[in-house]
Protein backbone atom coordinates (compact mmCIF):
# COMPACT_ATOMS: atom_id res chain seq x y z
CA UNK A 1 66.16 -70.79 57.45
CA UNK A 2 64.65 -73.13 60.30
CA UNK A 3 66.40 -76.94 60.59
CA UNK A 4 64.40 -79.57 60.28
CA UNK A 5 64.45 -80.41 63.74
CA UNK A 6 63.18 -76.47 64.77
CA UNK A 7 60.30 -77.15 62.24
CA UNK A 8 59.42 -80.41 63.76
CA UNK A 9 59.65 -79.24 67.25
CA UNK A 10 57.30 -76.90 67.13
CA UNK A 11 54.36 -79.64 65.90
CA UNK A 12 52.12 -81.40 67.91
CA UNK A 13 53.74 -83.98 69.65
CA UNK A 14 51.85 -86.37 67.74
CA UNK A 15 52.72 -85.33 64.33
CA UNK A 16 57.12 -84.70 65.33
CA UNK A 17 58.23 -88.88 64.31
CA UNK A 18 56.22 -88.36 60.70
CA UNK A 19 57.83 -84.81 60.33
CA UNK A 20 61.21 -86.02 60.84
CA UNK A 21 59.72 -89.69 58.80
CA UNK A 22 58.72 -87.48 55.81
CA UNK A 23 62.14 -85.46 55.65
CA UNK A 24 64.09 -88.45 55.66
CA UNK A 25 62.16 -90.24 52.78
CA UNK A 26 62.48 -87.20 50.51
CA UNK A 27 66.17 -87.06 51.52
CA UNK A 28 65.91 -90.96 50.05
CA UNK A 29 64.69 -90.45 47.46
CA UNK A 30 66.68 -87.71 46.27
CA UNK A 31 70.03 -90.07 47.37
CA UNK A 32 68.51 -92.72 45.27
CA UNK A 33 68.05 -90.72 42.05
CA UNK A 34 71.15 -89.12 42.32
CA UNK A 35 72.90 -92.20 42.03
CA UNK A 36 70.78 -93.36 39.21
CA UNK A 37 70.61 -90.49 37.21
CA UNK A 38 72.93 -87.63 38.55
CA UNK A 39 75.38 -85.88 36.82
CA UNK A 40 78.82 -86.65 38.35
CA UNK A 41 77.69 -90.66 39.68
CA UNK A 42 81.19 -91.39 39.96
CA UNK A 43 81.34 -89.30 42.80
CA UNK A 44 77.90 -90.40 44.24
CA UNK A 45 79.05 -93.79 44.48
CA UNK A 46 82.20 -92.61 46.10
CA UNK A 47 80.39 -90.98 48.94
CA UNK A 48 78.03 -94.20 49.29
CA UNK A 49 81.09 -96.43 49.90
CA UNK A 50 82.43 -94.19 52.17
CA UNK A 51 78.58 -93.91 54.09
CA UNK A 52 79.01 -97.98 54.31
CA UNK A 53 82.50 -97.22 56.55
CA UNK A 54 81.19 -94.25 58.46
CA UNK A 55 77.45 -95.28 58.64
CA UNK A 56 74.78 -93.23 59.95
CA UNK A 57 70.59 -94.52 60.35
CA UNK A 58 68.49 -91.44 60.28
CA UNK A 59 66.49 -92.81 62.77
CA UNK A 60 69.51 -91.64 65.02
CA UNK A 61 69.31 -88.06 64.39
CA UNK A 62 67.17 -85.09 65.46
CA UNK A 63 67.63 -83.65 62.34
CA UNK A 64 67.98 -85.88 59.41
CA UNK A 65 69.11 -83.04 56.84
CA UNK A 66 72.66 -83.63 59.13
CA UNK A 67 73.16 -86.41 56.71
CA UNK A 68 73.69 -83.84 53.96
CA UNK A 69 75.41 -82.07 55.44
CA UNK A 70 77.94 -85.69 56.10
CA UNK A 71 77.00 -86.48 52.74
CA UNK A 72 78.91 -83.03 52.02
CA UNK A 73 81.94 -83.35 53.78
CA UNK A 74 82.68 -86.68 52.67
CA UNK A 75 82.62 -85.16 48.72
CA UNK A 76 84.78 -82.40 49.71
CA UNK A 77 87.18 -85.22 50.99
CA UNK A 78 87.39 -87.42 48.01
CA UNK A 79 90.65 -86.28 46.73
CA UNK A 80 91.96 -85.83 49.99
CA UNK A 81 93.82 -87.91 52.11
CA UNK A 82 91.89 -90.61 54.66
CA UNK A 83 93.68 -88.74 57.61
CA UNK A 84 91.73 -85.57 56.44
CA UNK A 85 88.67 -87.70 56.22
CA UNK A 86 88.79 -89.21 59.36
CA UNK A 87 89.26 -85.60 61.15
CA UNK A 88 86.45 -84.31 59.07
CA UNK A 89 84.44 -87.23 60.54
CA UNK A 90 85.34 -87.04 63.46
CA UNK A 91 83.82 -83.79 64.15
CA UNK A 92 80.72 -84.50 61.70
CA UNK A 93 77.65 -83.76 63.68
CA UNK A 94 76.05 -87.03 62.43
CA UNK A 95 78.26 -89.40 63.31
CA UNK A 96 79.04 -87.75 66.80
CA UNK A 97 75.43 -87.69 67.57
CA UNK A 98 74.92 -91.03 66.37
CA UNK A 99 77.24 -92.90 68.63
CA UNK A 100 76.34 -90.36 72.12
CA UNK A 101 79.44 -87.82 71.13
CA UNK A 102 78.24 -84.70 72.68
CA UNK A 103 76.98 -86.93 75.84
CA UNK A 104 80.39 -87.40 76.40
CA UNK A 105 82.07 -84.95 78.84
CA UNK A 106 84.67 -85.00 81.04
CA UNK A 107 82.89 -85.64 84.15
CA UNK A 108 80.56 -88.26 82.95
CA UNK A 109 82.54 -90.19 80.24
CA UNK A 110 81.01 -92.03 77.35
CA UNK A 111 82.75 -94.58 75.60
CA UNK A 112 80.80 -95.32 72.23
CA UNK A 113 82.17 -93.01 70.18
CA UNK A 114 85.61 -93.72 71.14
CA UNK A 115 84.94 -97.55 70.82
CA UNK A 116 83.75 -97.36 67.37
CA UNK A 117 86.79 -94.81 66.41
CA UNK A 118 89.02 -97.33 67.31
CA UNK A 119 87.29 -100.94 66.03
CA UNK A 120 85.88 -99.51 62.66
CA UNK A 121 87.01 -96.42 61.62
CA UNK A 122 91.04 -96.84 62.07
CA UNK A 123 92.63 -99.35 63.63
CA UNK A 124 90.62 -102.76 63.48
CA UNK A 125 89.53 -105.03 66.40
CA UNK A 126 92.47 -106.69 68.23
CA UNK A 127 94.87 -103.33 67.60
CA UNK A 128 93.81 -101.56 70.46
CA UNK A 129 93.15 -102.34 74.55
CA UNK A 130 90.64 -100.75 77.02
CA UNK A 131 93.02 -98.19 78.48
CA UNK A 132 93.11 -96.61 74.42
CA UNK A 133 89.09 -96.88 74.73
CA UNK A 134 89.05 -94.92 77.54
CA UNK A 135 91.89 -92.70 77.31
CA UNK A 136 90.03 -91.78 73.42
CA UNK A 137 86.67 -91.20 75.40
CA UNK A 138 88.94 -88.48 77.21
CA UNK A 139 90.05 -86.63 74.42
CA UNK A 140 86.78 -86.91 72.27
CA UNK A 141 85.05 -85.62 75.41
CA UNK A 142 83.40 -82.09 75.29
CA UNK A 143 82.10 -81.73 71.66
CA UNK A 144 78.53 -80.29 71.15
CA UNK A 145 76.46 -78.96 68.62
CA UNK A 146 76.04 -74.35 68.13
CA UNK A 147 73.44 -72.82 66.52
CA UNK A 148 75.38 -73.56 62.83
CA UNK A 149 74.77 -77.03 63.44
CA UNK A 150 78.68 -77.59 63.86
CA UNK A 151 80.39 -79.31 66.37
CA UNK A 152 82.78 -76.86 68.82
CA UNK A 153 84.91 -77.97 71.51
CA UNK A 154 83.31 -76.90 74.83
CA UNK A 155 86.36 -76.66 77.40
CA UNK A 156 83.79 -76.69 79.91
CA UNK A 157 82.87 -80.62 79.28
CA UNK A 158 86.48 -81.46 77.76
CA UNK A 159 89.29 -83.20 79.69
CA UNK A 160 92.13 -81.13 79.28
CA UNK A 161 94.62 -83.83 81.05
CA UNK A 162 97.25 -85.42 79.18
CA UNK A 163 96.01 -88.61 77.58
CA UNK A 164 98.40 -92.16 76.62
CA UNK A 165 96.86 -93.54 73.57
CA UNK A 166 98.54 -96.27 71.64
CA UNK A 167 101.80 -95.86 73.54
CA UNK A 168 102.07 -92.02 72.89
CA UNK A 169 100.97 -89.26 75.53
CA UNK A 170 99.87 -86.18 74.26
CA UNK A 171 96.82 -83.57 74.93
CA UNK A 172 94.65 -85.16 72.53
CA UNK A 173 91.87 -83.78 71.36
CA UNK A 174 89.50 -85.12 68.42
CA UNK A 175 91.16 -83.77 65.69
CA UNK A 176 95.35 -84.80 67.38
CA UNK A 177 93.26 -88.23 68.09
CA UNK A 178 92.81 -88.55 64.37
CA UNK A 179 95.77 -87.72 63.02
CA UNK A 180 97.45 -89.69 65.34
CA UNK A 181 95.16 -92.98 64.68
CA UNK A 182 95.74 -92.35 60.49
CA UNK A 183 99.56 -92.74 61.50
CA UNK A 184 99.16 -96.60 62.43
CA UNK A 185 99.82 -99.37 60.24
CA UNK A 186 96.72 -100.72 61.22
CA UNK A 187 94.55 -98.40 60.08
CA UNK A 188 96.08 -98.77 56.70
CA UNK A 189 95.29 -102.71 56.70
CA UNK A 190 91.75 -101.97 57.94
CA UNK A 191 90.03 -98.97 56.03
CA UNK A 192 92.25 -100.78 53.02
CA UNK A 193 90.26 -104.17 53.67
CA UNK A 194 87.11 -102.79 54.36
CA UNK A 195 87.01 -100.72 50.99
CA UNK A 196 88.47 -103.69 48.88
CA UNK A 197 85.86 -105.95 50.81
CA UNK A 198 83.22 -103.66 49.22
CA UNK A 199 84.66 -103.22 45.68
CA UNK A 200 86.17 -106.52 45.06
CA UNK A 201 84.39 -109.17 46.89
CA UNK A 202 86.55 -111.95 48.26
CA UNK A 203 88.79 -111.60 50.69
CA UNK A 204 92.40 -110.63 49.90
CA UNK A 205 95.41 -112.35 50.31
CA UNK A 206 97.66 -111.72 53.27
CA UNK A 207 100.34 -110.84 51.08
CA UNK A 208 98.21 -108.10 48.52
CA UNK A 209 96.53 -106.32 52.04
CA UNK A 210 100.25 -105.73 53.44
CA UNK A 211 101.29 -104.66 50.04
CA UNK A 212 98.32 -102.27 49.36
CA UNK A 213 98.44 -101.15 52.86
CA UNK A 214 101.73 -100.35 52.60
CA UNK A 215 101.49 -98.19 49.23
CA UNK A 216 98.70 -96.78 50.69
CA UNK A 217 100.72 -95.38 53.53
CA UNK A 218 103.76 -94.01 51.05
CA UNK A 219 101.04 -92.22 49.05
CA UNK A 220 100.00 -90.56 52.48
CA UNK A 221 97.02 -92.19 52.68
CA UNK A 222 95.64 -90.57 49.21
CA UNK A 223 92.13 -91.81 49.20
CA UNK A 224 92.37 -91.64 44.62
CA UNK A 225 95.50 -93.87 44.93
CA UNK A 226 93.73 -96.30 47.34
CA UNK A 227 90.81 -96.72 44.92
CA UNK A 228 92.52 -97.01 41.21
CA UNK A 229 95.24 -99.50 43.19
CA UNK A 230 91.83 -101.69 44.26
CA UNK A 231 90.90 -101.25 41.40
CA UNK A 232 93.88 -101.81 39.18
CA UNK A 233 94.60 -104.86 41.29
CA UNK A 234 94.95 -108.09 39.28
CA UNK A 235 92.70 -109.87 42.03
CA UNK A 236 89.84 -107.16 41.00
CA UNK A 237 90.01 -107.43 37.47
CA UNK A 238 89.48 -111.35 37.97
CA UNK A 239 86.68 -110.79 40.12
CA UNK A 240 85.10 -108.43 37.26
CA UNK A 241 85.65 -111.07 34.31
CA UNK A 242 84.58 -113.98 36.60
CA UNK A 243 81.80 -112.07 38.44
CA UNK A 244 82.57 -113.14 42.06
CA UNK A 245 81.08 -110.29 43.93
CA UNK A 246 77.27 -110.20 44.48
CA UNK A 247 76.21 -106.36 43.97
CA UNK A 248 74.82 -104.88 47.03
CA UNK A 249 71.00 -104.40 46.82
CA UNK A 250 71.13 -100.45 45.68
CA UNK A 251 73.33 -100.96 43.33
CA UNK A 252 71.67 -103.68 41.31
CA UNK A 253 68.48 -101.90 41.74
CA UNK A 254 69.95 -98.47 40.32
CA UNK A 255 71.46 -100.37 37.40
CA UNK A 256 68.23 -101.68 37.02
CA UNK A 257 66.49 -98.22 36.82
CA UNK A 258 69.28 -96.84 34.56
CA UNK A 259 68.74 -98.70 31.98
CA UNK A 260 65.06 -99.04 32.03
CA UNK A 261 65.31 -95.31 31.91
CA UNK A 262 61.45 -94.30 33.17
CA UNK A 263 62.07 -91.34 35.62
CA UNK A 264 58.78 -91.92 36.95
CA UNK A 265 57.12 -91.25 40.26
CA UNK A 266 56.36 -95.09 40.36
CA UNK A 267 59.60 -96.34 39.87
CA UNK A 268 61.62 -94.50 42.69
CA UNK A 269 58.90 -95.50 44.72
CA UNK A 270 58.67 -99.74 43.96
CA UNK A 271 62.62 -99.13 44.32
CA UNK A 272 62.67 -97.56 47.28
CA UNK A 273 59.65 -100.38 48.39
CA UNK A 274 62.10 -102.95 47.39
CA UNK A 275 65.64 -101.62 49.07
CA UNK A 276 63.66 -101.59 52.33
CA UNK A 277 63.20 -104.96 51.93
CA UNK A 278 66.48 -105.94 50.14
CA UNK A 279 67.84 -104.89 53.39
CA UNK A 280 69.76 -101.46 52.20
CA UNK A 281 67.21 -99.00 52.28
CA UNK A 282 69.48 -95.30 52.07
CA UNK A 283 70.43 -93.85 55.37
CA UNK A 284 69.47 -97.32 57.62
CA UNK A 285 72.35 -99.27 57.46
CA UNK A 286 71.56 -102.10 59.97
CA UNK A 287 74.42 -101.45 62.78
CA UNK A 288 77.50 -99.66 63.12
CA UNK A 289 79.46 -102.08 61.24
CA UNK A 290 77.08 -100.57 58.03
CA UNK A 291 75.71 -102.63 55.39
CA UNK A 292 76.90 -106.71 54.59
CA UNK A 293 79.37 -106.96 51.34
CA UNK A 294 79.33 -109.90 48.80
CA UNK A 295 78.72 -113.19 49.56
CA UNK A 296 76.87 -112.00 53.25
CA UNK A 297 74.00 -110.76 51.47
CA UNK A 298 73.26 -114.19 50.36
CA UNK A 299 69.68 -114.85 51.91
CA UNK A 300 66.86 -116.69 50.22
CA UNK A 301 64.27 -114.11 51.62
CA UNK A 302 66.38 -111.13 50.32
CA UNK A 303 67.49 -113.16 47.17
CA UNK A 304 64.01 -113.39 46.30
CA UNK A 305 62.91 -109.86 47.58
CA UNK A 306 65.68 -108.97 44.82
CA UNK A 307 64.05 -110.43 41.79
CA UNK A 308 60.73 -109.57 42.91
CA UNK A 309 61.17 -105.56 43.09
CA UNK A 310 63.14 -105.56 39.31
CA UNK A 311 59.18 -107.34 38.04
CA UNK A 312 57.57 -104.97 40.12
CA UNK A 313 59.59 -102.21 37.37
CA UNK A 314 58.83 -103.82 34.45
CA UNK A 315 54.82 -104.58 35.44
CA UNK A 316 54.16 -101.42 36.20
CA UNK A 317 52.41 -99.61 33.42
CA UNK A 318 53.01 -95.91 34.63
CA UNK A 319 56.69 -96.75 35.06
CA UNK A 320 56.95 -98.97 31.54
CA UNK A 321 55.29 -96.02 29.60
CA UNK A 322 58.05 -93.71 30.64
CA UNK A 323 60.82 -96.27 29.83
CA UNK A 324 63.59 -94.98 27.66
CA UNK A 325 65.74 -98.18 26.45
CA UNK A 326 69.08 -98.27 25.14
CA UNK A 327 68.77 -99.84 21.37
CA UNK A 328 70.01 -103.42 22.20
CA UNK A 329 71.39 -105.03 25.12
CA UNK A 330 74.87 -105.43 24.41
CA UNK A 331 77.11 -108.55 25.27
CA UNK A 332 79.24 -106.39 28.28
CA UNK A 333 76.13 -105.52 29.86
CA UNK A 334 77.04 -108.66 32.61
CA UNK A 335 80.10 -109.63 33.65
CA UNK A 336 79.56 -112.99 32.55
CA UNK A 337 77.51 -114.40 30.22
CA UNK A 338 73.68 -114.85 31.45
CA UNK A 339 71.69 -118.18 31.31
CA UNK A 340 68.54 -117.07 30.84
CA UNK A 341 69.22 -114.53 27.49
CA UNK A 342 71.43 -114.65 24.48
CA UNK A 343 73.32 -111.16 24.04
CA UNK A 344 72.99 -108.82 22.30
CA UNK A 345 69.95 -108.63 22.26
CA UNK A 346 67.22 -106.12 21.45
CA UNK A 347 65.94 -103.72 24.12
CA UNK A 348 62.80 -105.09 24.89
CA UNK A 349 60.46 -105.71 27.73
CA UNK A 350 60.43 -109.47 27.41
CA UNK A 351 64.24 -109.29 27.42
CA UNK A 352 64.26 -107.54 30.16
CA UNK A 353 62.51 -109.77 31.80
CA UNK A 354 64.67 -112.25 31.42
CA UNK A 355 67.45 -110.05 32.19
CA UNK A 356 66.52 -109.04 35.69
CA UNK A 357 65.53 -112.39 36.19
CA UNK A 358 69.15 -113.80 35.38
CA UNK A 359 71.13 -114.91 38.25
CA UNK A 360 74.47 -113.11 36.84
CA UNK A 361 72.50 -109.59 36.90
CA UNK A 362 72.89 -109.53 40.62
CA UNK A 363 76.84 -109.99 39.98
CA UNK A 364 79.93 -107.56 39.08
């Protein structure tokens, strides 16, 4: 079966950027309503945190079904271990393409990949110097893309020298650079911050990031054990009764379309309207650094862009007539109690209303 980018390629010149436009908004929309509706959401919402740490924009990418096939290898990693993960993306064809991997060869170095290895994906800014940068541009060097749409190490384009990378020398490649960078205590500290950053909210102590970071490393970097200890954390379950992280814009909106329960046309559609201007539209996170957490998405424009797309839902008359509501709104339907609506509360559109137009709807 032809990629995506083969069918594409052989349009008009003039028609290739909607091609590629149109595949990416089905691939959208399908993300979207799998997280709203889809049979294991747990996992969904696993890979979706994991897309904020190793971010990819479509807009990047030849092919956008590559994002599936990320998408893929990030679920298959879930119950793994982080230094699995981190291999696995290491040698995903999205990411690598997205930050210039296969430009990078051994004769005509590219850093950006190597860069972004190092800041975001494992050790943190600060833990590293220039010679690592460069000396991990050497051993990612050489990886491009075969006909199966995986990435192969071409020894052609690689440098086969020995590299020094944090104080070790070895003949690193992308996969011994991996394992080696999961090793470090700062990678611990900063995939561990960046995940509790994203289900928690405020900013951890000193003292609970060393001590998570260092269970995290006893457990071998077990990606389960890092998310029930964030989870489990007394820190965490005070955020949840007090409501001190603001949801990120896709996931208020799919709670949103959960519970009104219309699987219509219309309602993906105003959703996807609004995520695009909520700022997290699937699939373009803004940078490298993916999408704000908490308190950073606080911006009147967005705020209001927010309350704006849940009306749009509830306006709609295609989308109403295919709502399917829950018999009340029940009291542990916010995290705190709302100012705008008494709960319970019965299941109606004029409670809804007020609902989505609550300020503690947009917390968890």
């Amino acid at each position: 079966m032809p990629s995506v980018s083969e069918i594409c390629s052989n349009l008009p010149r003039d028609k290739r950027v909607a091609c590629r436009r149109s595949t990416a908004g089905l691939l959208q929309r399908q993300w979207l309503q799998e997280l709203v509706w889809g049979a294991d959401q747990d996992s969904a919402w696993q890979v979706q945190i994991w897309l904020g740490v190793f971010p990819v924009n479509w807009r990047q990418l030849i092919d956008p079904d590559l994002l599936t096939q990320q998408m893929s290898t990030i679920r298959n990693n879930l119950k793994g271990t982080f230094g699995d993960l981190l291999g696995a993306m290491v040698l995903d064809p999205a990411l690598q393409i997205s930050l210039n991997g296969p430009a990078n060869q051994q004769h005509n170095p590219n850093e950006n990949l190597a860069r972004e290895l190092l800041e975001l994906f494992s050790l943190g800014e600060g833990n590293y110097t220039e010679t690592d940068v460069r000396e991990a541009a050497r051993a990612l060097s050489g990886y491009k893309l075969n006909k199966s749409r995986q990435l192969q190490l071409d020894p052609r384009r690689h440098d086969p020298g020995m590299k020094t990378i944090l104080g070790r020398t070895a003949n690193f490649d992308g996969v011994s650079l991996a394992s080696w960078l999961s090793e470090q205590p700062a990678t611990a500290r900063n995939i561990s911050l960046r995940l509790w950053r994203r289900l928690v909210g405020p900013q951890p102590s000193a003292q609970r990031l060393g001590t998570l970071a260092s269970g995290w490393r006893e457990s071998n970097l077990s990606i389960p054990w890092l998310m029930k200890a964030i989870q489990s954390a007394p820190e965490a379950i005070e955020s949840k009764r007090q409501g001190l992280r603001l949801t990120d814009p896709l996931e208020v909106t799919a709670r949103s379309l959960r519970l009104l329960g219309s699987r219509h046309p219309d309602a993906v559609a105003i959703a996807l309207r609004g995520l695009r201007s909520m700022g997290q539209m699937p699939f373009e996170p803004p940078s490298v650094k993916g999408w704000p957490v908490n308190e950073q998405w606080i911006n009147l424009r967005r705020l209001q862009e927010r309350r704006r797309t849940l009306q749009a839902l509830l306006t709609d008359e295609e989308v109403w007539a295919g709502a399917r509501l829950p018999t009340e709104l029940s009291s542990n339907i916010t995290p705190i109690k709302p100012l705008n609506i008494s709960l319970p509360a019965k299941a109606s559109r004029d409670n809804l209303a007020l609902l989505f137009t609550d300020p503690v709807w947009q917390l968890a």
